[in-house]
PDB file of N, CA and C in Angstrom:
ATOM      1  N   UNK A   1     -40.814  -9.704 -21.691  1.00  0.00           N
ATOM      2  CA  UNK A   1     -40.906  -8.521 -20.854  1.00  0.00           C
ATOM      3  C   UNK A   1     -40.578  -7.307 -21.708  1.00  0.00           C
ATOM      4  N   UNK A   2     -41.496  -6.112 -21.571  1.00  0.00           N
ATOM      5  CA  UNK A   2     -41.299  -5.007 -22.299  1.00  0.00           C
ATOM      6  C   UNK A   2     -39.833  -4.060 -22.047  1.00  0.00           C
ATOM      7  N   UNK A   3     -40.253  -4.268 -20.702  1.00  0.00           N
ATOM      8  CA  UNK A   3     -38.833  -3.692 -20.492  1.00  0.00           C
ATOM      9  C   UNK A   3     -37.775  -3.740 -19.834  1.00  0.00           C
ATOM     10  N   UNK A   4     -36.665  -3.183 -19.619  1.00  0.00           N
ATOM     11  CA  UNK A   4     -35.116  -3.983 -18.685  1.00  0.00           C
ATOM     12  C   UNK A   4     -35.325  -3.758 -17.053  1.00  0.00           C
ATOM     13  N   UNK A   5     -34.943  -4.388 -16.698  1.00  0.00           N
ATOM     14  CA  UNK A   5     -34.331  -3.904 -14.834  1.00  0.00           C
ATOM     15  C   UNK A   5     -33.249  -2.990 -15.165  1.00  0.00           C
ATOM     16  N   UNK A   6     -33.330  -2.038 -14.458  1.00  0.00           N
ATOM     17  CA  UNK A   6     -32.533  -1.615 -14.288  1.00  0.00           C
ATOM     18  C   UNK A   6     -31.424  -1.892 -12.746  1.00  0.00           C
ATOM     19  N   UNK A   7     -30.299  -1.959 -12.806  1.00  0.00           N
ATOM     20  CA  UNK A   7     -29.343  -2.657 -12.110  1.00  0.00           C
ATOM     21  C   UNK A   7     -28.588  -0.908 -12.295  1.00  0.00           C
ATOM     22  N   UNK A   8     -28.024  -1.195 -10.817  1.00  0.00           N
ATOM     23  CA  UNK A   8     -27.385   0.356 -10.069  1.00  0.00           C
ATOM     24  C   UNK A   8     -25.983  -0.842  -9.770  1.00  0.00           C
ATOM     25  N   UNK A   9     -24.520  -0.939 -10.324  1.00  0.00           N
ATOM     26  CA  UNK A   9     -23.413  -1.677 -10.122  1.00  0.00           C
ATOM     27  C   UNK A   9     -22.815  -0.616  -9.400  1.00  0.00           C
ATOM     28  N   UNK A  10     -22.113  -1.539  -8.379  1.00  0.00           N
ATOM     29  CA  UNK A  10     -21.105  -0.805  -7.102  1.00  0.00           C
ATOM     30  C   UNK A  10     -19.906  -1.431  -7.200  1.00  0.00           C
ATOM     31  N   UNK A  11     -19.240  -1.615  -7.863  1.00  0.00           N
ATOM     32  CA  UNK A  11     -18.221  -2.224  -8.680  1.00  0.00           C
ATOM     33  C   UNK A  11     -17.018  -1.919  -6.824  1.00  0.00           C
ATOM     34  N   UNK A  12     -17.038  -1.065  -6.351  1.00  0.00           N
ATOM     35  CA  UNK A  12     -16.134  -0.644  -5.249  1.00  0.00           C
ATOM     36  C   UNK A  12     -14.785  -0.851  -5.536  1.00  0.00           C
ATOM     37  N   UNK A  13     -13.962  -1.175  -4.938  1.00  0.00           N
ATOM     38  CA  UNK A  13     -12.654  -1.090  -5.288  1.00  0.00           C
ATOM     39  C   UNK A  13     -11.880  -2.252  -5.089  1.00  0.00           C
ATOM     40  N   UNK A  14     -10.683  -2.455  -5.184  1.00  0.00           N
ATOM     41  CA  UNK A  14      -9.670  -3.970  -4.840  1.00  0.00           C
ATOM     42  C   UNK A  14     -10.475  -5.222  -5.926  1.00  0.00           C
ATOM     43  N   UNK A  15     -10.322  -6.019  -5.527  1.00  0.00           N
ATOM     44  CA  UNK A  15     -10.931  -6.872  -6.052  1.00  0.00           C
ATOM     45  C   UNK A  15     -12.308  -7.101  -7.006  1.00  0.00           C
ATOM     46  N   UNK A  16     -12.749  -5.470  -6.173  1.00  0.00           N
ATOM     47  CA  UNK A  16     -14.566  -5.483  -6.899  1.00  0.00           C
ATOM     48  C   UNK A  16     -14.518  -5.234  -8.070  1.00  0.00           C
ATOM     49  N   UNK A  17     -14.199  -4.801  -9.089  1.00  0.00           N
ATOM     50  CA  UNK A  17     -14.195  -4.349  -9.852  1.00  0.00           C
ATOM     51  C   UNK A  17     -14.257  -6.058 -11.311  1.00  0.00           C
ATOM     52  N   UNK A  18     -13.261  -6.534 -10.916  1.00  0.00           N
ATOM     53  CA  UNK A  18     -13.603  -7.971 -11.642  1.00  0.00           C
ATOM     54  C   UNK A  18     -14.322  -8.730 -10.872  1.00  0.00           C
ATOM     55  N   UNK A  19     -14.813  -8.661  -9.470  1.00  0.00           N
ATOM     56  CA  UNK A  19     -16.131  -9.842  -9.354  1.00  0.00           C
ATOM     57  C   UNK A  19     -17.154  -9.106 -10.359  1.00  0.00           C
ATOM     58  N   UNK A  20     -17.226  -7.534 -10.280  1.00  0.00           N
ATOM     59  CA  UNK A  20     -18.339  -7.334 -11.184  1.00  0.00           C
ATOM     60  C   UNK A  20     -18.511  -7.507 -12.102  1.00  0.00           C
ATOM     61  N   UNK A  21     -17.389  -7.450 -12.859  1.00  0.00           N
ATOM     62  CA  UNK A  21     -17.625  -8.107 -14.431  1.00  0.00           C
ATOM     63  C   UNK A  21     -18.313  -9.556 -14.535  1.00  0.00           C
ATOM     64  N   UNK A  22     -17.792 -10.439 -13.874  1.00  0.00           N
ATOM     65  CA  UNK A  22     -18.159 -11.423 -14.091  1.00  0.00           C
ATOM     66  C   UNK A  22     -19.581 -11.638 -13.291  1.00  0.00           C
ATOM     67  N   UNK A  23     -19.856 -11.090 -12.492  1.00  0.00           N
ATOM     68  CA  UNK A  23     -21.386 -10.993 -11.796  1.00  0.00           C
ATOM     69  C   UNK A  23     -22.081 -10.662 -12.873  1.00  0.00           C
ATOM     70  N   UNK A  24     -21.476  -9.373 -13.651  1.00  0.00           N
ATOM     71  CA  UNK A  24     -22.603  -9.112 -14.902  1.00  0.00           C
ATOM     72  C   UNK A  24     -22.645  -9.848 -15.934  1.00  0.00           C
ATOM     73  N   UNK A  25     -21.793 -10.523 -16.482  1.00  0.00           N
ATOM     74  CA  UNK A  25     -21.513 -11.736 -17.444  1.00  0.00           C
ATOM     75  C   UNK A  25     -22.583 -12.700 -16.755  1.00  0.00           C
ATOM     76  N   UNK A  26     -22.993 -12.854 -15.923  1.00  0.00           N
ATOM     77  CA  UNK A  26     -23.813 -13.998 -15.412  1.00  0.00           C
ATOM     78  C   UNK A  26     -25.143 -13.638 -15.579  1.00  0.00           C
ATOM     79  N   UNK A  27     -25.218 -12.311 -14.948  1.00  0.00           N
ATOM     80  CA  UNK A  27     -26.512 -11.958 -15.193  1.00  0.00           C
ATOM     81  C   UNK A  27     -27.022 -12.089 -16.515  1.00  0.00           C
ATOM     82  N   UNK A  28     -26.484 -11.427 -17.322  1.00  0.00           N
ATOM     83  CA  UNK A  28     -26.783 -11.287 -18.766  1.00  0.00           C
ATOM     84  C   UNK A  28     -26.868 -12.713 -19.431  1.00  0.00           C
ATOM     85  N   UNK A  29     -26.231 -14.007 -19.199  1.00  0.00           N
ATOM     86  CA  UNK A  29     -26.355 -15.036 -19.852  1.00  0.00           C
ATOM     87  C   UNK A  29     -27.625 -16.173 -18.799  1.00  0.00           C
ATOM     88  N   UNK A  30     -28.270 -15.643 -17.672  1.00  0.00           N
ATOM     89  CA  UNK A  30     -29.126 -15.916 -16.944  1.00  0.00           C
ATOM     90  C   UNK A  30     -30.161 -14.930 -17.879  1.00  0.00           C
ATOM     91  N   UNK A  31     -30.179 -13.744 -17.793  1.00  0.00           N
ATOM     92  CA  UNK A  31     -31.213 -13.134 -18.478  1.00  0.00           C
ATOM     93  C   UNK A  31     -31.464 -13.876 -19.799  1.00  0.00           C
ATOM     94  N   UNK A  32     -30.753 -13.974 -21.050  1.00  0.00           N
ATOM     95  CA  UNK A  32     -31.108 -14.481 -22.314  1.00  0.00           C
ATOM     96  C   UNK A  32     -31.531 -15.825 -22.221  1.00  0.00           C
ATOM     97  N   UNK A  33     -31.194 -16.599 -21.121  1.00  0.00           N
ATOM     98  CA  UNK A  33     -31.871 -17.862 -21.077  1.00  0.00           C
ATOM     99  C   UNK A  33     -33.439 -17.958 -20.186  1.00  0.00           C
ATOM    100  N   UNK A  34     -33.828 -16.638 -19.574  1.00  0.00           N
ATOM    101  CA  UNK A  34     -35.022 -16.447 -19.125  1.00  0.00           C
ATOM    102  C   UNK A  34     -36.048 -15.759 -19.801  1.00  0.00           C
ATOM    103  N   UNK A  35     -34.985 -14.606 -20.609  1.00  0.00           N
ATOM    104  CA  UNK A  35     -36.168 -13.540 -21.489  1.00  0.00           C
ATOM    105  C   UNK A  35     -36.109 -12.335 -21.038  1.00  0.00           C
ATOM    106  N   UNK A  36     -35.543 -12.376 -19.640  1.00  0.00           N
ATOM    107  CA  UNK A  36     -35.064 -11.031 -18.846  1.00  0.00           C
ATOM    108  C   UNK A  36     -34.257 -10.361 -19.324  1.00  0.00           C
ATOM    109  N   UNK A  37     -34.163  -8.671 -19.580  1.00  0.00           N
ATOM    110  CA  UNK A  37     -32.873  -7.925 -19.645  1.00  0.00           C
ATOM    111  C   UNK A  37     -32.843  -6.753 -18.941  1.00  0.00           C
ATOM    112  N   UNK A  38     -31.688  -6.661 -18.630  1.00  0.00           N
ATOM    113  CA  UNK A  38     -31.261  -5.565 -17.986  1.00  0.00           C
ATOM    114  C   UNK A  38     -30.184  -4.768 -18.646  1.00  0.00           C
ATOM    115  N   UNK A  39     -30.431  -3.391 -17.923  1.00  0.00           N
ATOM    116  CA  UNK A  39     -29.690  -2.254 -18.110  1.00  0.00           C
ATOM    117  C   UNK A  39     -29.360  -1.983 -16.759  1.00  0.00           C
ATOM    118  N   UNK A  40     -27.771  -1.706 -17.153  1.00  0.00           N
ATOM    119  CA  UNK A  40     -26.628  -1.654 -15.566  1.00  0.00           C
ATOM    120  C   UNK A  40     -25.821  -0.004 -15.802  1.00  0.00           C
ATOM    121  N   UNK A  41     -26.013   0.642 -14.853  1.00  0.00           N
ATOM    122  CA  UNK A  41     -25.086   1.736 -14.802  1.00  0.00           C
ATOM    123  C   UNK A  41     -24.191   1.486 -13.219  1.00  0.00           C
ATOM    124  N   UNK A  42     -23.593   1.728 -12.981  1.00  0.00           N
ATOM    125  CA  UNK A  42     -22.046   2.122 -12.345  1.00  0.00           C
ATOM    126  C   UNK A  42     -22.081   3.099 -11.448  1.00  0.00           C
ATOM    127  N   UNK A  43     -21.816   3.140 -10.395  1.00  0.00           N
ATOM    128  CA  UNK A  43     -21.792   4.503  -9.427  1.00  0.00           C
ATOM    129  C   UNK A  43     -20.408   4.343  -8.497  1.00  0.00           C
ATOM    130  N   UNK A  44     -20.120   4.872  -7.575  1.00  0.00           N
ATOM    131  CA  UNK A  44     -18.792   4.964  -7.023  1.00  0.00           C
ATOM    132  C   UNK A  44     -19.319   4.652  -5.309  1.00  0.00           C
ATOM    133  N   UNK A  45     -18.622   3.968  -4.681  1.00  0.00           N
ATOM    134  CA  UNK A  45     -19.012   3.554  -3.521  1.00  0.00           C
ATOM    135  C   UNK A  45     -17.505   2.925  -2.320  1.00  0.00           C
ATOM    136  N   UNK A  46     -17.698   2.747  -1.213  1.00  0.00           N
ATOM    137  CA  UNK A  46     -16.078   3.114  -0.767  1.00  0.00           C
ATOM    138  C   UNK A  46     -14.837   3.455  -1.293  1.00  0.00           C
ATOM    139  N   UNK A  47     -13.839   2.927  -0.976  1.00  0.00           N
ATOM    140  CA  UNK A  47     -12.668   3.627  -1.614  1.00  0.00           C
ATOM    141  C   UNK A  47     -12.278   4.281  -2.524  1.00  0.00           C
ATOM    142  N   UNK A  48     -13.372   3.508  -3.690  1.00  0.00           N
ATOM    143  CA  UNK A  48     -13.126   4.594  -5.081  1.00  0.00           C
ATOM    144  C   UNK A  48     -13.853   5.509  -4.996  1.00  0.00           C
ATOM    145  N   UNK A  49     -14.764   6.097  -4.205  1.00  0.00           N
ATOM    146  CA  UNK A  49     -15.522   7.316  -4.442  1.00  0.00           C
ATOM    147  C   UNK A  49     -15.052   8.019  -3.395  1.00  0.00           C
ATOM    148  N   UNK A  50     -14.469   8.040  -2.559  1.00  0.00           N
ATOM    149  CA  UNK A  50     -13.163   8.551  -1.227  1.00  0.00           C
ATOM    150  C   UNK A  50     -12.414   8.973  -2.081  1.00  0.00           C
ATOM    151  N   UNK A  51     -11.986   8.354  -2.789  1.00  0.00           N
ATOM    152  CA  UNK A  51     -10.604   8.764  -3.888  1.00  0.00           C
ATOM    153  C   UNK A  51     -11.216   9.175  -5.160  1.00  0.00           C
ATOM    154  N   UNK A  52     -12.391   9.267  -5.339  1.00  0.00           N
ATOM    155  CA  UNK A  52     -13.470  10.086  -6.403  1.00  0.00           C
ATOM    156  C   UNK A  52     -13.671  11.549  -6.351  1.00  0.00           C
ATOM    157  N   UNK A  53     -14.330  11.069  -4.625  1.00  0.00           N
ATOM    158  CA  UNK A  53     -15.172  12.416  -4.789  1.00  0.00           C
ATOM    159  C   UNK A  53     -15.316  12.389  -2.795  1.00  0.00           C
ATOM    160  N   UNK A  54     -14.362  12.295  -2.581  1.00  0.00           N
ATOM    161  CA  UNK A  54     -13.896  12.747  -0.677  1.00  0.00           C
ATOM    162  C   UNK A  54     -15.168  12.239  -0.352  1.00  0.00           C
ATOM    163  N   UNK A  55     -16.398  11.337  -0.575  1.00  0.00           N
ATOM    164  CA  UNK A  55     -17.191  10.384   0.242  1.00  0.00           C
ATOM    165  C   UNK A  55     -17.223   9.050  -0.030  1.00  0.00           C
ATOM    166  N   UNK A  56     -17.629   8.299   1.688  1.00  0.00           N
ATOM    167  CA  UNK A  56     -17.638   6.989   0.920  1.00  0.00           C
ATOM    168  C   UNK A  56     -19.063   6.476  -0.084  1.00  0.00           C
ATOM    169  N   UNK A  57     -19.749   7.225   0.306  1.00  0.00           N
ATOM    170  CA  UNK A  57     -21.515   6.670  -0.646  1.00  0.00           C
ATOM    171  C   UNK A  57     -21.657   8.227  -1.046  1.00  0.00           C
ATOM    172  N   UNK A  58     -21.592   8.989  -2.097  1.00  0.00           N
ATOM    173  CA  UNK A  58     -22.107   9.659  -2.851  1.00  0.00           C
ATOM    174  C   UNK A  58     -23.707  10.284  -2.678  1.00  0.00           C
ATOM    175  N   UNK A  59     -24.064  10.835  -3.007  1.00  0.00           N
ATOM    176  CA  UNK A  59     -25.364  11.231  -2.641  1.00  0.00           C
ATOM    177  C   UNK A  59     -25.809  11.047  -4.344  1.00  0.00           C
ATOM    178  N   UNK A  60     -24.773  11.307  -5.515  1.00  0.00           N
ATOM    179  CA  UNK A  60     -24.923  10.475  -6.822  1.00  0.00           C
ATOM    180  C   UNK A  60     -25.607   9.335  -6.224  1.00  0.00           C
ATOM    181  N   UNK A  61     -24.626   8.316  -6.042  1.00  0.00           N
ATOM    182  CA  UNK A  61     -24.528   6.823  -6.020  1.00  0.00           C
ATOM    183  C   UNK A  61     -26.074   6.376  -5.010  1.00  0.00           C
ATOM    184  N   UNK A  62     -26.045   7.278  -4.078  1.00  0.00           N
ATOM    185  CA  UNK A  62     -27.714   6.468  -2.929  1.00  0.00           C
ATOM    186  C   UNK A  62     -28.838   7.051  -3.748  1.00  0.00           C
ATOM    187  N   UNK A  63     -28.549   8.117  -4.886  1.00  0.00           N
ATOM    188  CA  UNK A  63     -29.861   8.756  -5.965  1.00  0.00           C
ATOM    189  C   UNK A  63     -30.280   7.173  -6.642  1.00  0.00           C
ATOM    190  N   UNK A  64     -29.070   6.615  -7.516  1.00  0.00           N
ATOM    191  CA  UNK A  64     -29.018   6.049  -8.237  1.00  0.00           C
ATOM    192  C   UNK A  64     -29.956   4.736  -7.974  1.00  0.00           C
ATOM    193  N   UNK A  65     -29.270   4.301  -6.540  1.00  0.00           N
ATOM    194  CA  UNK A  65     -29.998   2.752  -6.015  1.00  0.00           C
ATOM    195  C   UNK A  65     -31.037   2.966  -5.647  1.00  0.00           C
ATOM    196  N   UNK A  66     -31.857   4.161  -5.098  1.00  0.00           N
ATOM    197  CA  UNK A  66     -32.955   4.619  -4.872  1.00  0.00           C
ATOM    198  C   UNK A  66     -33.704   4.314  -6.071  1.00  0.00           C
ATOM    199  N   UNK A  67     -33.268   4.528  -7.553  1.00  0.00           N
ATOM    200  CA  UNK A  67     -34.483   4.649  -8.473  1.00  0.00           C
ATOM    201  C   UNK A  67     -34.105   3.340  -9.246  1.00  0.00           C
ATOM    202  N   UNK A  68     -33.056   2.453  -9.356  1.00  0.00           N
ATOM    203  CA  UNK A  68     -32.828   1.120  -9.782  1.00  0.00           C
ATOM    204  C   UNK A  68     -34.117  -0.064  -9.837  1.00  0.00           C
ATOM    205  N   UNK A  69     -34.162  -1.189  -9.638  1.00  0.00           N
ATOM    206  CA  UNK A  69     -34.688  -1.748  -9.448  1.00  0.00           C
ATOM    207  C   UNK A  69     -34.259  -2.974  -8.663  1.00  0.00           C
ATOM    208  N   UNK A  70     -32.418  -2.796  -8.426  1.00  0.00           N
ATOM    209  CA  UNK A  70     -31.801  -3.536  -7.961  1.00  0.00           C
ATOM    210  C   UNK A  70     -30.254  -3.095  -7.771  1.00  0.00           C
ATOM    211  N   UNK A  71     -29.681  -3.277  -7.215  1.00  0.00           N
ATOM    212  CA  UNK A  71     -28.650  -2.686  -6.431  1.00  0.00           C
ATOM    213  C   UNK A  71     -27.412  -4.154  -6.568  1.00  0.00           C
ATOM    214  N   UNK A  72     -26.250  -4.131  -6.848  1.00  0.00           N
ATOM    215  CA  UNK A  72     -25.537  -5.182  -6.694  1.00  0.00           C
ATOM    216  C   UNK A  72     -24.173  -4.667  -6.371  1.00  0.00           C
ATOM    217  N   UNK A  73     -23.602  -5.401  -5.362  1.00  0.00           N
ATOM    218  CA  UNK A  73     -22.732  -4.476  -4.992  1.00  0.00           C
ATOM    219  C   UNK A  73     -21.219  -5.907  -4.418  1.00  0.00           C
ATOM    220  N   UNK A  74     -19.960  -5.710  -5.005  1.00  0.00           N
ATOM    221  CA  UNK A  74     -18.543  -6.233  -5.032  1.00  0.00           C
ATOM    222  C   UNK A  74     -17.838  -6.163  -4.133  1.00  0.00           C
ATOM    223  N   UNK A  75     -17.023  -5.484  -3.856  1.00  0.00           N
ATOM    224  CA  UNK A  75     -16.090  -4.877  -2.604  1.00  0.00           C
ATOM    225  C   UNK A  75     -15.943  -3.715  -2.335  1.00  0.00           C
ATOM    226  N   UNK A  76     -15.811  -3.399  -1.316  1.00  0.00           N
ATOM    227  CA  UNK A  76     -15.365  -2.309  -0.749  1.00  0.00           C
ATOM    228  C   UNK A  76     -14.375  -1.904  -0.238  1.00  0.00           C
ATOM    229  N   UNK A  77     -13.352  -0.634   0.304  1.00  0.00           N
ATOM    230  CA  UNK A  77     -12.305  -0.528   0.839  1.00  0.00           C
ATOM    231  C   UNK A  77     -12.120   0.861   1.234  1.00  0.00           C
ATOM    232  N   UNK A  78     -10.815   1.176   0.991  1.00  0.00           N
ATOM    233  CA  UNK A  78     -10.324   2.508   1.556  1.00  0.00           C
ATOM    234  C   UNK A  78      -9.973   2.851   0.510  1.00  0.00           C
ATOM    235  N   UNK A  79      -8.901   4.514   0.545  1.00  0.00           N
ATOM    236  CA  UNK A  79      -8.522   4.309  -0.611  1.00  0.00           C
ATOM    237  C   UNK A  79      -7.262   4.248  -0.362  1.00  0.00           C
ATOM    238  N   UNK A  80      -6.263   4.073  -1.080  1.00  0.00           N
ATOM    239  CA  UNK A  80      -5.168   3.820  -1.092  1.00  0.00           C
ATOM    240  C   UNK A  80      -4.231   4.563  -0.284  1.00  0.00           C
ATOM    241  N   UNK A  81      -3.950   3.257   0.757  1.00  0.00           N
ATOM    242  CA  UNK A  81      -2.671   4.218   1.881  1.00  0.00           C
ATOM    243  C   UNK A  81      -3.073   4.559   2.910  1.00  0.00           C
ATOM    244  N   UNK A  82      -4.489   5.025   3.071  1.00  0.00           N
ATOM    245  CA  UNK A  82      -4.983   5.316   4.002  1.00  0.00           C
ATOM    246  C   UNK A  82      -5.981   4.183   5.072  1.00  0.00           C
ATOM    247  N   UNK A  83      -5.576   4.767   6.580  1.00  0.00           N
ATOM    248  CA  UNK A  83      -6.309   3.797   7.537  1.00  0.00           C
ATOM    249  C   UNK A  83      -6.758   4.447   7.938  1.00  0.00           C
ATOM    250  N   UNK A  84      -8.351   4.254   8.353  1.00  0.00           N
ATOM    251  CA  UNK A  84      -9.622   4.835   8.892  1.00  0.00           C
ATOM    252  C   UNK A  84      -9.716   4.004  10.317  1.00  0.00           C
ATOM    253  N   UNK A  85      -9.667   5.029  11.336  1.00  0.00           N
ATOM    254  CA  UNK A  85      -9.909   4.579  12.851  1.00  0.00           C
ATOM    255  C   UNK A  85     -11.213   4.530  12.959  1.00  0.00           C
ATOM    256  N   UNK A  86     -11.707   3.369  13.522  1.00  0.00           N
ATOM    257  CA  UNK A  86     -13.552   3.430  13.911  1.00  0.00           C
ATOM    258  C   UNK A  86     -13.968   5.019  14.552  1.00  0.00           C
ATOM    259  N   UNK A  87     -15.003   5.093  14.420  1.00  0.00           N
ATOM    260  CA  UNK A  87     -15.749   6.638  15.642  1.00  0.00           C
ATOM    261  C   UNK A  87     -16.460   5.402  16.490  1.00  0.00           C
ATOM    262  N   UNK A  88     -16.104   5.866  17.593  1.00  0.00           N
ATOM    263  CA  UNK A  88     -16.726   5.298  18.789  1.00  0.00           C
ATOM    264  C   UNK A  88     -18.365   6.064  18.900  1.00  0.00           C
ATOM    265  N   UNK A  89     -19.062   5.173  19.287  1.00  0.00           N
ATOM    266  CA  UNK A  89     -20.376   5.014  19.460  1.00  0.00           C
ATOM    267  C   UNK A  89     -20.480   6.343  20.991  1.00  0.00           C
ATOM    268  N   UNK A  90     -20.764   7.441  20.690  1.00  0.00           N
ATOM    269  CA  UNK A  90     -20.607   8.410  21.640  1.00  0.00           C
ATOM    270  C   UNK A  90     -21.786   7.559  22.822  1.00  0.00           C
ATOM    271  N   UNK A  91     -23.128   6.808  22.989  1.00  0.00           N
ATOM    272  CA  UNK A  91     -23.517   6.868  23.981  1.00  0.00           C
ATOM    273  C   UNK A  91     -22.306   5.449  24.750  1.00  0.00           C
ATOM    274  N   UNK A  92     -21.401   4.727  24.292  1.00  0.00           N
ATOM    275  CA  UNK A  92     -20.591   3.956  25.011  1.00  0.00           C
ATOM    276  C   UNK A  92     -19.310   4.412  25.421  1.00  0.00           C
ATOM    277  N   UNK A  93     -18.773   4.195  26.686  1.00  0.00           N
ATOM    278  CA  UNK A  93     -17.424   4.091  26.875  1.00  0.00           C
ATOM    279  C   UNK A  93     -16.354   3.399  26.404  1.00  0.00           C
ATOM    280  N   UNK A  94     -15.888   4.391  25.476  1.00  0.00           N
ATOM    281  CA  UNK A  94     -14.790   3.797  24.559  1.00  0.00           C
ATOM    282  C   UNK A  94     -13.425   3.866  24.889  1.00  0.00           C
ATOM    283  N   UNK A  95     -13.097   4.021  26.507  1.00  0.00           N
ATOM    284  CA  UNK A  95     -11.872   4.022  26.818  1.00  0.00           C
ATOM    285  C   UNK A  95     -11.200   2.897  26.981  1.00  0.00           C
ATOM    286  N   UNK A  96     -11.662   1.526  26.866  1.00  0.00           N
ATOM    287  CA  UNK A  96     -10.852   0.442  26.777  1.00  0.00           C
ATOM    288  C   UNK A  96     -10.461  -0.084  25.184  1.00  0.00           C
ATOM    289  N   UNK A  97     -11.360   0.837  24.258  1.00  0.00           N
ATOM    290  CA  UNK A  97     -11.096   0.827  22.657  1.00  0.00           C
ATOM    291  C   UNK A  97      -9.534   0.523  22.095  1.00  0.00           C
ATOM    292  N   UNK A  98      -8.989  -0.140  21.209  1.00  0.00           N
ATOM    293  CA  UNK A  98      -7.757   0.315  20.869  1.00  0.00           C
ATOM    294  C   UNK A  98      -7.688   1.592  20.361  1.00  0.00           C
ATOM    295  N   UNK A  99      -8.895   2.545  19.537  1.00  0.00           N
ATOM    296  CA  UNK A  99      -8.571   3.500  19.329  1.00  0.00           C
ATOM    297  C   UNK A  99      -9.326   4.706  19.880  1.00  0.00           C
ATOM    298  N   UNK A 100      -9.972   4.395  21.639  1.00  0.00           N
ATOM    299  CA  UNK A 100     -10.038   5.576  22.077  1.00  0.00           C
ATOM    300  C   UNK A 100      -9.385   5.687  23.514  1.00  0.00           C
TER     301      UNK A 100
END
């Protein structure tokens, strides 16, 4: 193949960050045993891009997977310390909600 996939990594936060390594360690030793290669860039996606850049998906990060060829994505979260209450679905009655 002439040329790589490109791969858009969402590494996210807590835990994600080493499944991705090793997701990409796989890929790459799946690729050399097929002939396939790829090229992986990194974008910021829940908690770490909250604690990046005050969103959880970036308008960077949805550019990025938009022009990829593949999207792979680890964990997600909050960012640190902080708890996010659901938004209630305005056409339902959310008064029996725990948080409305």
């Amino acid at each position: 193949m002439d040329s790589a996939f490109q791969i858009t990594l969402l590494p996210g936060d807590g835990i994600g960050p080493e499944i991705m390594s090793v997701a990409v360690d796989v890929l790459r030793t799946v690729g050399l045993q097929l002939g396939i290669s790829f090229e992986f860039q990194t974008a910021l996606v829940g908690g770490a891009a909250i604690d990046g850049t005050g969103h959880p998906i970036p308008s960077v990060t949805l550019n990025r997977c938009r022009e990829s060829d593949g999207v792979l994505l680890a964990a997600i979260g909050v960012p640190n310390g902080i708890i996010y209450q659901p938004i209630c679905d305005q056409n339902k009655d959310c008064s029996g909600c725990d948080w409305g």
